[in-house]
Protein backbone atom coordinates (compact mmCIF):
# COMPACT_ATOMS: atom_id res chain seq x y z
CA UNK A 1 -150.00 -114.94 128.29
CA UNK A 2 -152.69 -117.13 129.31
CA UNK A 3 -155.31 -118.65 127.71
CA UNK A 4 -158.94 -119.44 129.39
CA UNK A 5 -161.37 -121.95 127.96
CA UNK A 6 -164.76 -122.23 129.25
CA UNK A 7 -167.19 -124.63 128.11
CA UNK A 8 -170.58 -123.73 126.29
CA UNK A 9 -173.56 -122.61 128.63
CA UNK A 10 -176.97 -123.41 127.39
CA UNK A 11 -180.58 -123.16 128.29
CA UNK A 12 -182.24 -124.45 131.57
CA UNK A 13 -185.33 -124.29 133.51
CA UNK A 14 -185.89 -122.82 136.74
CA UNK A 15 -184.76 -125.50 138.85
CA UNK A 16 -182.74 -126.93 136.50
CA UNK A 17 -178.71 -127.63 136.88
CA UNK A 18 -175.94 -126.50 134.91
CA UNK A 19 -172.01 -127.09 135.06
CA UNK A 20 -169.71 -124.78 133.57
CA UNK A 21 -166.04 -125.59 133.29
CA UNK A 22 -162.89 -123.26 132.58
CA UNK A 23 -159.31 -124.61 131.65
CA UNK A 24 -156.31 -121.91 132.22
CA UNK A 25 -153.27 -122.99 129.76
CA UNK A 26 -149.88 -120.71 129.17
CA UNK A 27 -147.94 -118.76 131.54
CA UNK A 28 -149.42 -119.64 135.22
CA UNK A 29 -147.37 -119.60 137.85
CA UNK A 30 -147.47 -119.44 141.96
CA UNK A 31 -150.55 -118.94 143.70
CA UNK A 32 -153.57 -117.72 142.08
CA UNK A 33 -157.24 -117.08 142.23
CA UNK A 34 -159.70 -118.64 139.64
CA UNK A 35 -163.44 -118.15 139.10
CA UNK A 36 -166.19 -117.00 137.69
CA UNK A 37 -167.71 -113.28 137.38
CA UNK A 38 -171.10 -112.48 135.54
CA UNK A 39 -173.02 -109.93 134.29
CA UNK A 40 -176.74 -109.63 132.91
CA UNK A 41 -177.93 -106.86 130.65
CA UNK A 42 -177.98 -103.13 132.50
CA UNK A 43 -176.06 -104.78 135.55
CA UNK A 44 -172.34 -104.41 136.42
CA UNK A 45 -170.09 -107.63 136.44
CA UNK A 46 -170.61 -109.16 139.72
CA UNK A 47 -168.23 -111.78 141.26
CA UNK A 48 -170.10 -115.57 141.59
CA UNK A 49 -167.68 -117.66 143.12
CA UNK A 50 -164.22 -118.14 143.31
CA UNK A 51 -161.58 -120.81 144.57
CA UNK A 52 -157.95 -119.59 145.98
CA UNK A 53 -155.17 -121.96 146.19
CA UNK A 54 -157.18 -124.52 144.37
CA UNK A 55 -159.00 -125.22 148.08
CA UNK A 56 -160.27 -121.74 149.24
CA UNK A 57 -163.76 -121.06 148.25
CA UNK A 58 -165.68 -117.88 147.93
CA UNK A 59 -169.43 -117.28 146.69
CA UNK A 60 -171.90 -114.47 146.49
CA UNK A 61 -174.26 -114.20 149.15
CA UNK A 62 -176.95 -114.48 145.97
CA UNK A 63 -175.61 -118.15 145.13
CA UNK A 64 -174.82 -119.78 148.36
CA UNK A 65 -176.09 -123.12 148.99
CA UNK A 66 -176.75 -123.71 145.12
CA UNK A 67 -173.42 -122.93 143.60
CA UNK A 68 -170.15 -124.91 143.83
CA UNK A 69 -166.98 -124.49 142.53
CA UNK A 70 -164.38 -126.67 142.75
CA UNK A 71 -160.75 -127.71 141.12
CA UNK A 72 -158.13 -129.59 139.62
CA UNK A 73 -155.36 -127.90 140.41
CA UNK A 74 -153.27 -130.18 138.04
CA UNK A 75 -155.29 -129.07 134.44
CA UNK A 76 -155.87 -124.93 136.22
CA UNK A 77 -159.08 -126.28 136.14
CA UNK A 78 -162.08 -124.95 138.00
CA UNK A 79 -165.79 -126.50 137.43
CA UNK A 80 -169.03 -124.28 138.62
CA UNK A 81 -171.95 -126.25 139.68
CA UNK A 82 -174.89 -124.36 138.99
CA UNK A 83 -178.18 -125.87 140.86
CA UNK A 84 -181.52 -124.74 141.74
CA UNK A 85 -181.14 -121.65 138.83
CA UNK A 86 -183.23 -119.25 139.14
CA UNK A 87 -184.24 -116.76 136.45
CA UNK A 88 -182.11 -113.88 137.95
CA UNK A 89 -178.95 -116.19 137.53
CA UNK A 90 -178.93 -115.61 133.53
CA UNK A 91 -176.61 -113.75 132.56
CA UNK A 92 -173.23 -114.28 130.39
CA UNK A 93 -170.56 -116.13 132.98
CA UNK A 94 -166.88 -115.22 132.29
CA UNK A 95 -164.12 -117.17 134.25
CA UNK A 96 -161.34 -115.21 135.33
CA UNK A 97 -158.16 -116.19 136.63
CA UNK A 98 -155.97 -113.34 139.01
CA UNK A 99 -152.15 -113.93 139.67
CA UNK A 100 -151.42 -113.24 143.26
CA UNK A 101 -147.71 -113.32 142.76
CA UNK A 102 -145.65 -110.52 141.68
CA UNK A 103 -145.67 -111.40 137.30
CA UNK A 104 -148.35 -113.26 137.73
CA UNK A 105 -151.44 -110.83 135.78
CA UNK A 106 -154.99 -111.41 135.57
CA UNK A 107 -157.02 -112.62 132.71
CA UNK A 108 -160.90 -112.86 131.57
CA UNK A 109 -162.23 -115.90 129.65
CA UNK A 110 -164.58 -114.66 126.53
CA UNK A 111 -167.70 -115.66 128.28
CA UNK A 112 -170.44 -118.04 127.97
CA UNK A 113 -174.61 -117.22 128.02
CA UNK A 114 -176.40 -118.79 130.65
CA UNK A 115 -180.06 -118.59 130.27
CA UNK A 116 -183.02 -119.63 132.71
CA UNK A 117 -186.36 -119.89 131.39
CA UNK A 118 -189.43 -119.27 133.50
């Protein structure tokens, strides 16, 4: 089992900045993708960013050049810096973490509400 703890969300402005941290504890092992996924009211959960290998970075075309994630591959600790937000970027964030060893399954934090005012 593994356990994912991310940290609260909150309330920002348009414009504003946000970081949103997730900490994977229990049965990790080998090499593994961690991230975060998220998904607004009426839409389907939609990938944000993810890092592979602790230095292999992926992002959504809708967050590039504002996002950042990065990692401390030590704690199975990933960090999403959230600037420039924009109101279409609320939505409830939920870190994920996906084994890419054989044994090694995939597992959803409970989620955290990010919400951009106008």
């Amino acid at each position: 089992q593994v356990q994912l703890v991310e940290s609260e969300g909150g309330l920002v402005q348009t414009g504003g900045s946000l970081r949103l941290s997730c900490a994977a504890s229990g049965s990790i092992f080998g090499r593994y993708t961690m991230g975060w996924a998220r998904q607004a009211p009426g839409n389907q959960r939609e990938l944000v960013a993810a890092l592979t290998g602790g230095d292999i970075p992926n992002y959504a075309d809708s967050v590039k050049g504002r996002f950042t994630i990065s990692g401390d591959n030590a704690r199975n600790t990933v960090y999403l810096q959230m600037n420039s937000l924009k109101p279409e970027d609320a939505a409830v964030y939920y870190c994920f973490i996906k084994g890419l060893v054989p044994g090694m399954l995939n597992y959803w934090g409970q989620g955290t509400q990010v919400t951009v005012s106008s």
